[in-house]
N, C-alpha and C. Protein backbone atom coordinates (compact mmCIF):
# COMPACT_ATOMS: atom_id res chain seq x y z
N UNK A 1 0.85 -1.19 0.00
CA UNK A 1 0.00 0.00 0.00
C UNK A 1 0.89 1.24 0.00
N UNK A 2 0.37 2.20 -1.11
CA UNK A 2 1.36 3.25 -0.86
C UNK A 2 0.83 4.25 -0.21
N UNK A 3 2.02 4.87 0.60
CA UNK A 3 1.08 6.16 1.60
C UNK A 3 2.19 7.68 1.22
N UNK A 4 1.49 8.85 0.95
CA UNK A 4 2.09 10.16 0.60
C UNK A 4 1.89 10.64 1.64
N UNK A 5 3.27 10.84 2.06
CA UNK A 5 2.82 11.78 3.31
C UNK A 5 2.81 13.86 2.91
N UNK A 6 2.08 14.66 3.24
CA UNK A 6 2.23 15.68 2.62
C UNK A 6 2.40 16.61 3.39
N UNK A 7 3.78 17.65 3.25
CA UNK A 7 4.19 17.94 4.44
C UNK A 7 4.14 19.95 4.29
N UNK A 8 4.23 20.84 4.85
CA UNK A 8 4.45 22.14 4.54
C UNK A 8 4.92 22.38 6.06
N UNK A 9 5.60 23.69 5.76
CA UNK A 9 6.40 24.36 6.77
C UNK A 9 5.22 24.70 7.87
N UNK A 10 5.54 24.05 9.26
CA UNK A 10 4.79 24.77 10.50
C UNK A 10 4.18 23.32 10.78
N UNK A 11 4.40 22.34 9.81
CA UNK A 11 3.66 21.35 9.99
C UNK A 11 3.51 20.73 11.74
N UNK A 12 2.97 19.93 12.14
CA UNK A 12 2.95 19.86 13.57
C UNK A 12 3.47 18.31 13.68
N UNK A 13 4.60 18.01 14.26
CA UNK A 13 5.33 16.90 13.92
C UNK A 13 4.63 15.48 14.54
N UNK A 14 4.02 15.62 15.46
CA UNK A 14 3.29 14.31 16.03
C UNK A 14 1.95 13.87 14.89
N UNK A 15 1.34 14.93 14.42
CA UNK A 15 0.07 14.49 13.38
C UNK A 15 0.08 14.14 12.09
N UNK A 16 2.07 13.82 11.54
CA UNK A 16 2.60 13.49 10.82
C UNK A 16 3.15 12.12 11.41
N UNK A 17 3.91 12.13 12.18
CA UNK A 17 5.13 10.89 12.08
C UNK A 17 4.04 10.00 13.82
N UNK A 18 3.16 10.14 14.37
CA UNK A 18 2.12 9.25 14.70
C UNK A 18 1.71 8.45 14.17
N UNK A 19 1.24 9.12 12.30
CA UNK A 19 0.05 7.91 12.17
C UNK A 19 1.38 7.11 11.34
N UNK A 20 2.16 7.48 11.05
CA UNK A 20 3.27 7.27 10.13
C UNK A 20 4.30 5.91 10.75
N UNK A 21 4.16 6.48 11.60
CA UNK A 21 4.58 5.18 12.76
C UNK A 21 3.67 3.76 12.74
N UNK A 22 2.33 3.86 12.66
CA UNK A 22 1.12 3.08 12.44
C UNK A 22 1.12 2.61 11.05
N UNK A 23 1.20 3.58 10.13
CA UNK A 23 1.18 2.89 8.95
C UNK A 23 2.76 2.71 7.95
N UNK A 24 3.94 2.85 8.87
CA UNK A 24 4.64 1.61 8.23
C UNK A 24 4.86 0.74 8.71
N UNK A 25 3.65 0.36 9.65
CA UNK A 25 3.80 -1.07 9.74
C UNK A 25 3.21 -2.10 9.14
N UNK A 26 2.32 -1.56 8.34
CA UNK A 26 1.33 -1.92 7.52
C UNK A 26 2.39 -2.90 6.58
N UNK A 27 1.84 -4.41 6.58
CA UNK A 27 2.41 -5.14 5.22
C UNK A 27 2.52 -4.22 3.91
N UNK A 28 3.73 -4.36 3.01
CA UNK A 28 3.88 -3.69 2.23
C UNK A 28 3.70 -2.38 1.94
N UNK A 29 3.82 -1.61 3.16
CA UNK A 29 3.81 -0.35 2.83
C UNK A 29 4.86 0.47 2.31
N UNK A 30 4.28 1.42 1.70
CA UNK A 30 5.83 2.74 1.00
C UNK A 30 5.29 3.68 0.86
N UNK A 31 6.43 4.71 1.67
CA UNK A 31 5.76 5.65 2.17
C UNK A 31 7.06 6.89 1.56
N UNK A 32 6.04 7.41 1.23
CA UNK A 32 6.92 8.67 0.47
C UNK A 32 6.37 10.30 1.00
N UNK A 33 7.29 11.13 1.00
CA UNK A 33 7.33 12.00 1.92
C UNK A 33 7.22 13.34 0.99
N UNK A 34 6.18 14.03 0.67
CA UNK A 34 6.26 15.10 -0.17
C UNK A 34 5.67 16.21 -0.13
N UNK A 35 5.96 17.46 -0.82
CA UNK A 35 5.27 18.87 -0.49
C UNK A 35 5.22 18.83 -1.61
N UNK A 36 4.70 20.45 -2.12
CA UNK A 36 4.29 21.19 -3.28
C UNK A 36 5.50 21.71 -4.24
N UNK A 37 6.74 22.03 -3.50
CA UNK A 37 7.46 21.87 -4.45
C UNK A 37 8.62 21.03 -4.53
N UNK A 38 8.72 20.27 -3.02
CA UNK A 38 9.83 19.37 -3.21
C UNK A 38 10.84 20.27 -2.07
N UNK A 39 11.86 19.85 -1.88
CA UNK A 39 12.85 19.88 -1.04
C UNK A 39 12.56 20.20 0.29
N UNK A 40 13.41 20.89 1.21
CA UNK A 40 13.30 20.24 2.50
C UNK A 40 11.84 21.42 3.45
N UNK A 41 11.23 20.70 4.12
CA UNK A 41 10.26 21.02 4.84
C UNK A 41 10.52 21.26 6.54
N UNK A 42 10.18 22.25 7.02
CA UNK A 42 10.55 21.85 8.87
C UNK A 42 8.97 22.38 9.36
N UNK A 43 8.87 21.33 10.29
CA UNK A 43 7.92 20.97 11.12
C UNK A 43 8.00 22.16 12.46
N UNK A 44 6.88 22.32 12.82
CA UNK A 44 6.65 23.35 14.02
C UNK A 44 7.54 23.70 14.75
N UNK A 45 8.01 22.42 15.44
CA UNK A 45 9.05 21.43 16.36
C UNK A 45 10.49 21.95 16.05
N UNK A 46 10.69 22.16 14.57
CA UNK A 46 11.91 22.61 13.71
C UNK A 46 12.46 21.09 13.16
N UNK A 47 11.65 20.32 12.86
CA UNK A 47 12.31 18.83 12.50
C UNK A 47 12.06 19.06 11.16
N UNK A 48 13.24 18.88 10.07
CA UNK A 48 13.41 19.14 8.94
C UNK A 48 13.67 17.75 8.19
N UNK A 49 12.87 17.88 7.08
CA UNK A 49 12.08 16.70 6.18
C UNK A 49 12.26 17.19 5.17
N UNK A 50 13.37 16.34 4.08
CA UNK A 50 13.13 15.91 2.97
C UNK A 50 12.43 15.62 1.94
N UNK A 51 11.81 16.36 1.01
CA UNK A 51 10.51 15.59 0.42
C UNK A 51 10.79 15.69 -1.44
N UNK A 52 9.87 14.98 -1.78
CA UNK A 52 9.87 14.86 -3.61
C UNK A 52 8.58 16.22 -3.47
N UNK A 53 8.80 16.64 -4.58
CA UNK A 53 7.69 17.32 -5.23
C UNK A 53 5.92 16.49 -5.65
N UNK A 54 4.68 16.77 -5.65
CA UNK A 54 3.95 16.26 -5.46
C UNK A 54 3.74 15.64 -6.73
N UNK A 55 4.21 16.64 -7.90
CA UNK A 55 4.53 15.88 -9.28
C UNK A 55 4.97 15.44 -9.78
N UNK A 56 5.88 14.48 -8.32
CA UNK A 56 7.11 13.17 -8.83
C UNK A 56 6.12 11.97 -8.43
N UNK A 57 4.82 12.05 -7.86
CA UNK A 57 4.67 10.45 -7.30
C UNK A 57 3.42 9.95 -7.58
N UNK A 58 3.42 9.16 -7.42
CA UNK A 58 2.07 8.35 -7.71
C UNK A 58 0.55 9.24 -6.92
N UNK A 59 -0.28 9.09 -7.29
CA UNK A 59 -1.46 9.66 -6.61
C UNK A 59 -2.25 9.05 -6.30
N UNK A 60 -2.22 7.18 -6.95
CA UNK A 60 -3.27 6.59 -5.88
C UNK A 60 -2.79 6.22 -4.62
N UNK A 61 -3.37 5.64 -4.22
CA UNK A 61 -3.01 5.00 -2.47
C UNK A 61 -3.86 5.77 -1.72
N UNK A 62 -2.96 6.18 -0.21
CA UNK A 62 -3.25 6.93 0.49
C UNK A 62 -2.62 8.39 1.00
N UNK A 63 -3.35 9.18 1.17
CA UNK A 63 -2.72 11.01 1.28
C UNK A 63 -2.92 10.62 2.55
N UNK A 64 -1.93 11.23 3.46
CA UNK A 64 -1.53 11.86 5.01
C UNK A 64 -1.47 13.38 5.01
N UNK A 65 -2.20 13.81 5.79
CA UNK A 65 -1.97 15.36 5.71
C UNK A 65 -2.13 15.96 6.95
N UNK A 66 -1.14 16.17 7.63
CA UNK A 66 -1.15 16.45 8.94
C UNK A 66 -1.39 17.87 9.56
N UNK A 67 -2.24 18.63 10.18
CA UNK A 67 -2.42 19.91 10.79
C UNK A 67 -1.05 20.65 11.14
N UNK A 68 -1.61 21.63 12.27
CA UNK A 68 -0.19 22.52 12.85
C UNK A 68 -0.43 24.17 12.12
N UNK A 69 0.26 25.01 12.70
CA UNK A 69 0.25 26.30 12.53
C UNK A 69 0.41 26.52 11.23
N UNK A 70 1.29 25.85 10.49
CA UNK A 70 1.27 26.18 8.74
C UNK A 70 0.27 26.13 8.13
N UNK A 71 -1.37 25.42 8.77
CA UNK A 71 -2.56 25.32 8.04
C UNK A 71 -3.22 27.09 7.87
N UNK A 72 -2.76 27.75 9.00
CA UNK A 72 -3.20 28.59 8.93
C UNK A 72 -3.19 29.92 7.38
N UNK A 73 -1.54 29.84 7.14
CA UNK A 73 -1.42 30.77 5.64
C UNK A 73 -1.88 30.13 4.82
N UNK A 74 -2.10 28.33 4.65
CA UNK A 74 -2.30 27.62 3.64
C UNK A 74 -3.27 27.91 2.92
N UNK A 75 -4.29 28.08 3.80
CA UNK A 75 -5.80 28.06 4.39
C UNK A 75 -5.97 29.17 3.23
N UNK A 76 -5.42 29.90 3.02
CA UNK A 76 -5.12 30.72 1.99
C UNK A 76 -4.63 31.02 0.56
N UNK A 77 -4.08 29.77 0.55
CA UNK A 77 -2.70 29.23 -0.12
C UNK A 77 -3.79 28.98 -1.78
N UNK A 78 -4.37 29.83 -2.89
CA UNK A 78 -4.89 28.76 -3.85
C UNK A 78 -3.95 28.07 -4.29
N UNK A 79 -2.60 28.11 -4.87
CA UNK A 79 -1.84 26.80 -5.23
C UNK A 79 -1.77 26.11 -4.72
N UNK A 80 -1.49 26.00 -3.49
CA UNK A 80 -1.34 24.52 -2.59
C UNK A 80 -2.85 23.92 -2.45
N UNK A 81 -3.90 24.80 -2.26
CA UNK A 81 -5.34 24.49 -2.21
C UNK A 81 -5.72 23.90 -3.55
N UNK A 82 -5.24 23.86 -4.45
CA UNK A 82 -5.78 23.54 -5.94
C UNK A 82 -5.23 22.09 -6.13
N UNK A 83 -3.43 21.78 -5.51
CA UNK A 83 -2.88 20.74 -6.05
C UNK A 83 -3.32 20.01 -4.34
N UNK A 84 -3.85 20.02 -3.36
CA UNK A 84 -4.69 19.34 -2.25
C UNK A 84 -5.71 18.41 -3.09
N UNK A 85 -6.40 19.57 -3.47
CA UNK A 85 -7.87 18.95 -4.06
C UNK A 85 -7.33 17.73 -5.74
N UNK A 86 -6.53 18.27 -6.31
CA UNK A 86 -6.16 16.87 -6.95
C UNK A 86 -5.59 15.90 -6.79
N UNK A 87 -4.93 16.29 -5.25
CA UNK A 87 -4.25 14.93 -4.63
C UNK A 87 -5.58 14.41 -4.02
N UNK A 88 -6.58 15.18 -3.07
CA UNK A 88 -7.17 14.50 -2.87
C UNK A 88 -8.30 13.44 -3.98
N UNK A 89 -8.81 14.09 -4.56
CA UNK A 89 -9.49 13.58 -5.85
C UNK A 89 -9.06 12.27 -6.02
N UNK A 90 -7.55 11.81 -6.62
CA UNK A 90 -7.17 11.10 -6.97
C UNK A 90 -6.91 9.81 -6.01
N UNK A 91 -6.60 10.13 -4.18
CA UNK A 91 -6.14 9.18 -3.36
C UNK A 91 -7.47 8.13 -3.51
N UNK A 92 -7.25 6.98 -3.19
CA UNK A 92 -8.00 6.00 -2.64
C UNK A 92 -8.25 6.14 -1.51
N UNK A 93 -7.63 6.88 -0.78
CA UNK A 93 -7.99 7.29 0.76
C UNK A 93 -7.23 8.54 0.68
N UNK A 94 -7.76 9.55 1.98
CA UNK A 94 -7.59 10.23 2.33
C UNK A 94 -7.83 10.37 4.04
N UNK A 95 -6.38 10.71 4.50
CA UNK A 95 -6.69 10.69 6.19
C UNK A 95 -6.13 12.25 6.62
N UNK A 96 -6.75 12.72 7.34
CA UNK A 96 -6.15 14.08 7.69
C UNK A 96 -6.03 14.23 9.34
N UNK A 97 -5.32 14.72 9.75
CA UNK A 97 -5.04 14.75 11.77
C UNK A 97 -5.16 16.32 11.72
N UNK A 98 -5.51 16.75 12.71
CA UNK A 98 -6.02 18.22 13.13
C UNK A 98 -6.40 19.28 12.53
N UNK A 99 -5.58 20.16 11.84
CA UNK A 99 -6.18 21.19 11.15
C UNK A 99 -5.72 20.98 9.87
N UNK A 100 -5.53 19.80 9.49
CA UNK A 100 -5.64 19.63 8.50
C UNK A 100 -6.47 19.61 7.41
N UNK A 101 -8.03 19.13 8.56
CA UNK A 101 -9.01 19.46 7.77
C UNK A 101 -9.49 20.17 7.72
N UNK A 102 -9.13 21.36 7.79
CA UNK A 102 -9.52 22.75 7.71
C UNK A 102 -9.18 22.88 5.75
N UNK A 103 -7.69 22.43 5.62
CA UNK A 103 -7.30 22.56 4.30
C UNK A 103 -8.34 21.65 3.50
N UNK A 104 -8.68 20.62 3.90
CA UNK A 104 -9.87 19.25 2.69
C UNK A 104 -10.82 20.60 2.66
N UNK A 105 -11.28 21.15 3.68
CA UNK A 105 -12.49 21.79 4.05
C UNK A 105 -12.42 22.72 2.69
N UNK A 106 -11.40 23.88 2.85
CA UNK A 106 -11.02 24.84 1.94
C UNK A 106 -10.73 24.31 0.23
N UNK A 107 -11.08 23.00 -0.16
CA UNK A 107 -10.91 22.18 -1.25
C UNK A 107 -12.34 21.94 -1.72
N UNK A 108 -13.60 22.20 -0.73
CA UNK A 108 -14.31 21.61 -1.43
C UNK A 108 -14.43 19.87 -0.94
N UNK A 109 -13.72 19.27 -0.90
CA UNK A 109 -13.56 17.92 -0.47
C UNK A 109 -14.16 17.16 0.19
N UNK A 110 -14.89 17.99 1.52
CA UNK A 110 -15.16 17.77 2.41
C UNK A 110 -16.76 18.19 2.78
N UNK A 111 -17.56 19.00 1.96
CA UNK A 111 -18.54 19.61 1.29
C UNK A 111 -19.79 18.61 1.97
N UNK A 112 -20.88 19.01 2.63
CA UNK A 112 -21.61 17.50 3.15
C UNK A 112 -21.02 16.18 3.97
N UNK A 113 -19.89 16.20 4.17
CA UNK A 113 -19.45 15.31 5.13
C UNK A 113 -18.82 15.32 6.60
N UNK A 114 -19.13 14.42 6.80
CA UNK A 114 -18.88 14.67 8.78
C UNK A 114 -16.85 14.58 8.78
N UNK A 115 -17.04 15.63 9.69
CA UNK A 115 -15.35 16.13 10.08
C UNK A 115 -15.41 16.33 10.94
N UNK A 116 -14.18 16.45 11.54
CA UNK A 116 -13.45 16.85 13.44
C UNK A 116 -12.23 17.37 12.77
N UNK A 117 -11.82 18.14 13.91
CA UNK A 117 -10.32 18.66 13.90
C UNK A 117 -10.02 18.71 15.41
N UNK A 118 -9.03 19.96 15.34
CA UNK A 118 -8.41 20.09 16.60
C UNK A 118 -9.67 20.75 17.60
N UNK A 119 -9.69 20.12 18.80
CA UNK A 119 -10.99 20.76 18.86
C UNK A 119 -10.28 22.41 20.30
N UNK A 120 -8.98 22.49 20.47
CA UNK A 120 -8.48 23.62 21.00
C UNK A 120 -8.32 24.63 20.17
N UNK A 121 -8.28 24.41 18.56
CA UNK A 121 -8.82 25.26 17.02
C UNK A 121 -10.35 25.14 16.72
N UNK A 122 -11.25 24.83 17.91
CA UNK A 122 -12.52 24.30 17.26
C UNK A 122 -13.26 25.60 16.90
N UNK A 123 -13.14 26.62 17.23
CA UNK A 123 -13.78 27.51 16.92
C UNK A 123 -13.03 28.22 15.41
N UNK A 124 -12.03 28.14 15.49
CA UNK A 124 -11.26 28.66 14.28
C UNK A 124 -11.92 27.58 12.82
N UNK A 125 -11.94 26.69 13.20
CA UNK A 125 -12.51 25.48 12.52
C UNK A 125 -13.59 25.43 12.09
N UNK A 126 -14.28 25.89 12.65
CA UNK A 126 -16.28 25.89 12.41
C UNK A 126 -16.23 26.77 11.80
N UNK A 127 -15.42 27.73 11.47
CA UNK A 127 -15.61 29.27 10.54
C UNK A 127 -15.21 28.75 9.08
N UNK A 128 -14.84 27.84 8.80
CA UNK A 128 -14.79 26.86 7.18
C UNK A 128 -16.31 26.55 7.00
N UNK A 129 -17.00 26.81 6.34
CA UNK A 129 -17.90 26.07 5.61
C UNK A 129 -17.99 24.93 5.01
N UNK A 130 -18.85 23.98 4.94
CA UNK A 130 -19.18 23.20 3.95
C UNK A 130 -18.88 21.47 4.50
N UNK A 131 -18.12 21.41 5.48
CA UNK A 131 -17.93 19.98 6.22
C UNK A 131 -19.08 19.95 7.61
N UNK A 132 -20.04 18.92 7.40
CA UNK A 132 -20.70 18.59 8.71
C UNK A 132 -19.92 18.58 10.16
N UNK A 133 -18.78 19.73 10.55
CA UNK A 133 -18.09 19.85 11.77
C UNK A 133 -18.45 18.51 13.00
N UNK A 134 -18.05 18.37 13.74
CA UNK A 134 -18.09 16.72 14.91
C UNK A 134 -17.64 17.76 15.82
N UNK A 135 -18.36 17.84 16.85
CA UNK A 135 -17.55 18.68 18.00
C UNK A 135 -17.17 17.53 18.71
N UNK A 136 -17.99 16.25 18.66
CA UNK A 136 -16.99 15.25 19.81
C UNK A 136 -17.36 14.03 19.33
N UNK A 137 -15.49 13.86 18.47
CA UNK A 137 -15.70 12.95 17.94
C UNK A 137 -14.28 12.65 17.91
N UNK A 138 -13.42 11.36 18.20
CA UNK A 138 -12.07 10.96 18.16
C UNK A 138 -11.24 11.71 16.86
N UNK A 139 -12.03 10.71 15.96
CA UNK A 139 -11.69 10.67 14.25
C UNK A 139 -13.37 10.63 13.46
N UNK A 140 -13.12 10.78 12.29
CA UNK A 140 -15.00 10.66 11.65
C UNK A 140 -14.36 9.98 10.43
N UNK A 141 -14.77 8.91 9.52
CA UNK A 141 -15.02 8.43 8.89
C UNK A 141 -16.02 8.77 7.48
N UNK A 142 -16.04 9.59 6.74
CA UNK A 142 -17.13 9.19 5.63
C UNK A 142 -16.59 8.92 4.38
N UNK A 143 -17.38 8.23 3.66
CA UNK A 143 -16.75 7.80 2.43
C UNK A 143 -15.26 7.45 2.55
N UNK A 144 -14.48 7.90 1.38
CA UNK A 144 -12.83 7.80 1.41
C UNK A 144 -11.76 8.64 2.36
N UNK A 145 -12.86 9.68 3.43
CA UNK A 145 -12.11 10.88 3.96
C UNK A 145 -11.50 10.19 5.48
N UNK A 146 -10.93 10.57 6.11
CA UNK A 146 -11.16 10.24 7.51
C UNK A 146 -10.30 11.60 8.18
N UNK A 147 -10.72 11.97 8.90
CA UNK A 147 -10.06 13.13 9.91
C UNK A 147 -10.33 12.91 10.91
N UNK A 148 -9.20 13.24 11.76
CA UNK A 148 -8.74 12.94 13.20
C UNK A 148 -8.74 14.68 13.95
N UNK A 149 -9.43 14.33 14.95
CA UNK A 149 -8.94 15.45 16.03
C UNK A 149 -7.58 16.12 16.39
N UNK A 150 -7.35 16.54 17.40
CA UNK A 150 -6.35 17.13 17.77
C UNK A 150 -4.92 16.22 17.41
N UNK A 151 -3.54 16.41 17.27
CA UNK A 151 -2.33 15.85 17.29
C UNK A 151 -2.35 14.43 17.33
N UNK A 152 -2.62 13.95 18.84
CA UNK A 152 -2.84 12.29 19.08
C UNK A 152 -3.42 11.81 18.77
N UNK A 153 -4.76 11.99 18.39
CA UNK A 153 -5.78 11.67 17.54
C UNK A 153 -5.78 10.88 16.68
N UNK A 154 -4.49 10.98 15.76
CA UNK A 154 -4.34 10.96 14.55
C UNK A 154 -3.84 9.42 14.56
N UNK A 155 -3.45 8.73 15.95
CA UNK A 155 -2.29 7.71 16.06
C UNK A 155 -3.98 6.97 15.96
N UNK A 156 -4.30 7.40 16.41
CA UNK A 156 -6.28 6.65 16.81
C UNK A 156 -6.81 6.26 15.85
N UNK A 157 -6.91 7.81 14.39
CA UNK A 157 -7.78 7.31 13.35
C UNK A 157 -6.81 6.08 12.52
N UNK A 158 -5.24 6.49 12.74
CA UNK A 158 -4.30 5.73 11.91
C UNK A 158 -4.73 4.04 11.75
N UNK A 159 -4.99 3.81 13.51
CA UNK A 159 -5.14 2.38 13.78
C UNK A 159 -6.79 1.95 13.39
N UNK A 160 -7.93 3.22 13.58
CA UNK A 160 -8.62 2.48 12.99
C UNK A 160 -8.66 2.32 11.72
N UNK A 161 -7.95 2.71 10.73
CA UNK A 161 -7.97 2.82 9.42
C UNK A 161 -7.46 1.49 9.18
N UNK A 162 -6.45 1.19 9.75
CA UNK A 162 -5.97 -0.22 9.65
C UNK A 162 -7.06 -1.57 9.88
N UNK A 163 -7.45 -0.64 10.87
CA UNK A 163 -8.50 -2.30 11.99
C UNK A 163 -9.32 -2.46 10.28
N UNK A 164 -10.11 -0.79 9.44
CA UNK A 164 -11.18 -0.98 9.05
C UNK A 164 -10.50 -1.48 7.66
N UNK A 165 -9.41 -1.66 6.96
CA UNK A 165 -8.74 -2.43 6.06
C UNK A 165 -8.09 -3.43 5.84
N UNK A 166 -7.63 -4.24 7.42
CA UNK A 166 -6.75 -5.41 7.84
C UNK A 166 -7.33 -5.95 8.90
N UNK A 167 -8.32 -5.66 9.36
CA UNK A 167 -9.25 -6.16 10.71
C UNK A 167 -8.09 -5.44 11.90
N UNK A 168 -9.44 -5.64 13.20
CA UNK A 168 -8.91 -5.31 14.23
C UNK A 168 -7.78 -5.90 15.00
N UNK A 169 -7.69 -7.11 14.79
CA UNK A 169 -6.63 -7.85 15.16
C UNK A 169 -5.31 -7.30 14.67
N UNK A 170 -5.30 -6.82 13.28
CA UNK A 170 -4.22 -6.03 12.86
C UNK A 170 -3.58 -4.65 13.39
N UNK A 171 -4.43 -3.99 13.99
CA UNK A 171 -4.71 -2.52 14.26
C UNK A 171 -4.52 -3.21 15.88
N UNK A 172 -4.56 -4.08 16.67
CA UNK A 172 -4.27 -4.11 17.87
C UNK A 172 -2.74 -4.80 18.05
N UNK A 173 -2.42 -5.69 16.86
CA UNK A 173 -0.91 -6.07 17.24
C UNK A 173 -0.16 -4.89 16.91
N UNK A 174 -0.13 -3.82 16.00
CA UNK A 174 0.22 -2.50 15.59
C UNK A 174 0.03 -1.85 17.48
N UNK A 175 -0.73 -1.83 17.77
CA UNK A 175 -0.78 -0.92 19.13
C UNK A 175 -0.13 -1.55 20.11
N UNK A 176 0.18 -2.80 20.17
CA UNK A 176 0.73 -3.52 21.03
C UNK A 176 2.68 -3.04 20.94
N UNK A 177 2.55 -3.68 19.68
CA UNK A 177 4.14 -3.67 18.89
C UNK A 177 4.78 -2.10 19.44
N UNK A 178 3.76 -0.84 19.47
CA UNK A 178 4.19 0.73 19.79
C UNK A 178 4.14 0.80 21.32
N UNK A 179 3.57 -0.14 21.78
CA UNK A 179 3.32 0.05 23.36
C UNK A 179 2.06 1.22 23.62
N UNK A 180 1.39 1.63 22.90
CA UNK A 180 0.13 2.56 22.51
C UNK A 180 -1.00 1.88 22.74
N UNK A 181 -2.15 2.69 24.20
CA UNK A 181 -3.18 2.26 24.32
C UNK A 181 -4.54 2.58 23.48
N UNK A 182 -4.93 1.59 22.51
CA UNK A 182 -5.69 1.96 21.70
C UNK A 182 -6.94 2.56 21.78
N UNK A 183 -7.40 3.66 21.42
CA UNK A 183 -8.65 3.85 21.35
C UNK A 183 -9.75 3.74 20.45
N UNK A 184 -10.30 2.36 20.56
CA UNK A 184 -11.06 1.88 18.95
C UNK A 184 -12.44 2.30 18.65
N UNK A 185 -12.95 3.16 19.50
CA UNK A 185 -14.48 3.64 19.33
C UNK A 185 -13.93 5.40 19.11
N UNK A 186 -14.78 5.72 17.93
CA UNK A 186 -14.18 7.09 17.45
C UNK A 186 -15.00 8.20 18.14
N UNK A 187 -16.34 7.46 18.75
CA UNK A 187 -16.91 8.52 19.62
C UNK A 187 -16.28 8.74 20.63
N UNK A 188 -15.52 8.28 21.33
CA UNK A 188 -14.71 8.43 22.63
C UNK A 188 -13.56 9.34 22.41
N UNK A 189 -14.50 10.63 23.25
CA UNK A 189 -13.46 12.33 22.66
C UNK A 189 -13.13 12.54 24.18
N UNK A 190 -12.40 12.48 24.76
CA UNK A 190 -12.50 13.04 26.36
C UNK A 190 -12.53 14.89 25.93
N UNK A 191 -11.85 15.16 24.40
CA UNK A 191 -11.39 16.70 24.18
C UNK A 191 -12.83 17.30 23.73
N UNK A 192 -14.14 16.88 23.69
CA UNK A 192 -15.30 16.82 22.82
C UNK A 192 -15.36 18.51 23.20
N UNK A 193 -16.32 19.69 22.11
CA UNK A 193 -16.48 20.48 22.75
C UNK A 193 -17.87 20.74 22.39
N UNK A 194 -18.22 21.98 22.65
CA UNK A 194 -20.29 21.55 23.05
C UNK A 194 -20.47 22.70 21.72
């Protein structure tokens, strides 16, 4: 299975290399690491990442697109917002961790479907149009999308994405193998907000 991870400056390093952790463990996975124009990326944190350009790699599989303070100019961004929406278009899946889906949101992508984000951005978040917002919800599931709540979240939707493509048994030796206590019901938000 191939997984793109898609990275921009400010990125927030746990809602990247969490689920990333989860899904290379995935049988046959390959996981390729890329932005909009290619070369090196640094994370909130200042952890600096290597990447291909988005028009070196394959586009089916699965898109990773992780939140963090860089969503905020993105959010803005029509080039990066234009080549989102054809990465997303094209993935077989699509998983997003925190404010990330703020960016699906700003694509169109997400248009009629149930979403969560960060819910300590939840108000910044609800000011996007067009995604059925989750105030308390782990991760949400519809169709090909899945978005995860806040940072940790993301390790949550990672594993259920697994449980819901390799069964649960898969998605619990994965949580075992990390030493990570799983949380497999996506309604279970302790962060929920009203």
């Amino acid at each position: 299975m191939d997984f793109n991870i898609l990275l921009f400056d400010g990125f927030q390093t746990l809602d990247a290399f969490g689920p990333v952790d989860v899904l290379a463990r995935v049988p046959g996975a390959v996981l390729r690491y890329c932005s909009l124009r290619g070369g090196e990326v640094a994370s909130a944190q200042g952890c600096r990442i290597g990447t291909v350009s988005t028009q070196k790699i394959s586009r089916s599989g699965v898109l990773l697109l992780p939140g963090g303070m860089g969503t905020r100019p993105l959010s803005e961004d029509e080039a990066f917002l234009a080549e989102l929406r054809a990465l997303g278009v094209e993935a077989g899946w699509v998983l997003s961790v925190c404010t990330g889906a703020v960016l699906l949101a700003r694509t169109g992508l997400l248009d009629g479907r149930r979403a969560t984000s960060n819910k300590y951005s939840f108000d910044w978040v609800r000011g996007f149009k067009g995604p059925l917002w989750q105030p308390k919800a782990r991760w949400c599931v519809d169709g090909k999308f899945y978005t995860a709540s806040g940072v940790a979240a993301g390790i949550d939707m990672a594993l259920g994405f697994v449980s819901d493509r390799l069964g649960a048994g898969a998605a619990d030796t994965i949580a075992r193998r990390i030493e990570y206590v799983r949380n497999p019901d996506p309604q279970v938000d302790p962060f929920a907000v009203a």
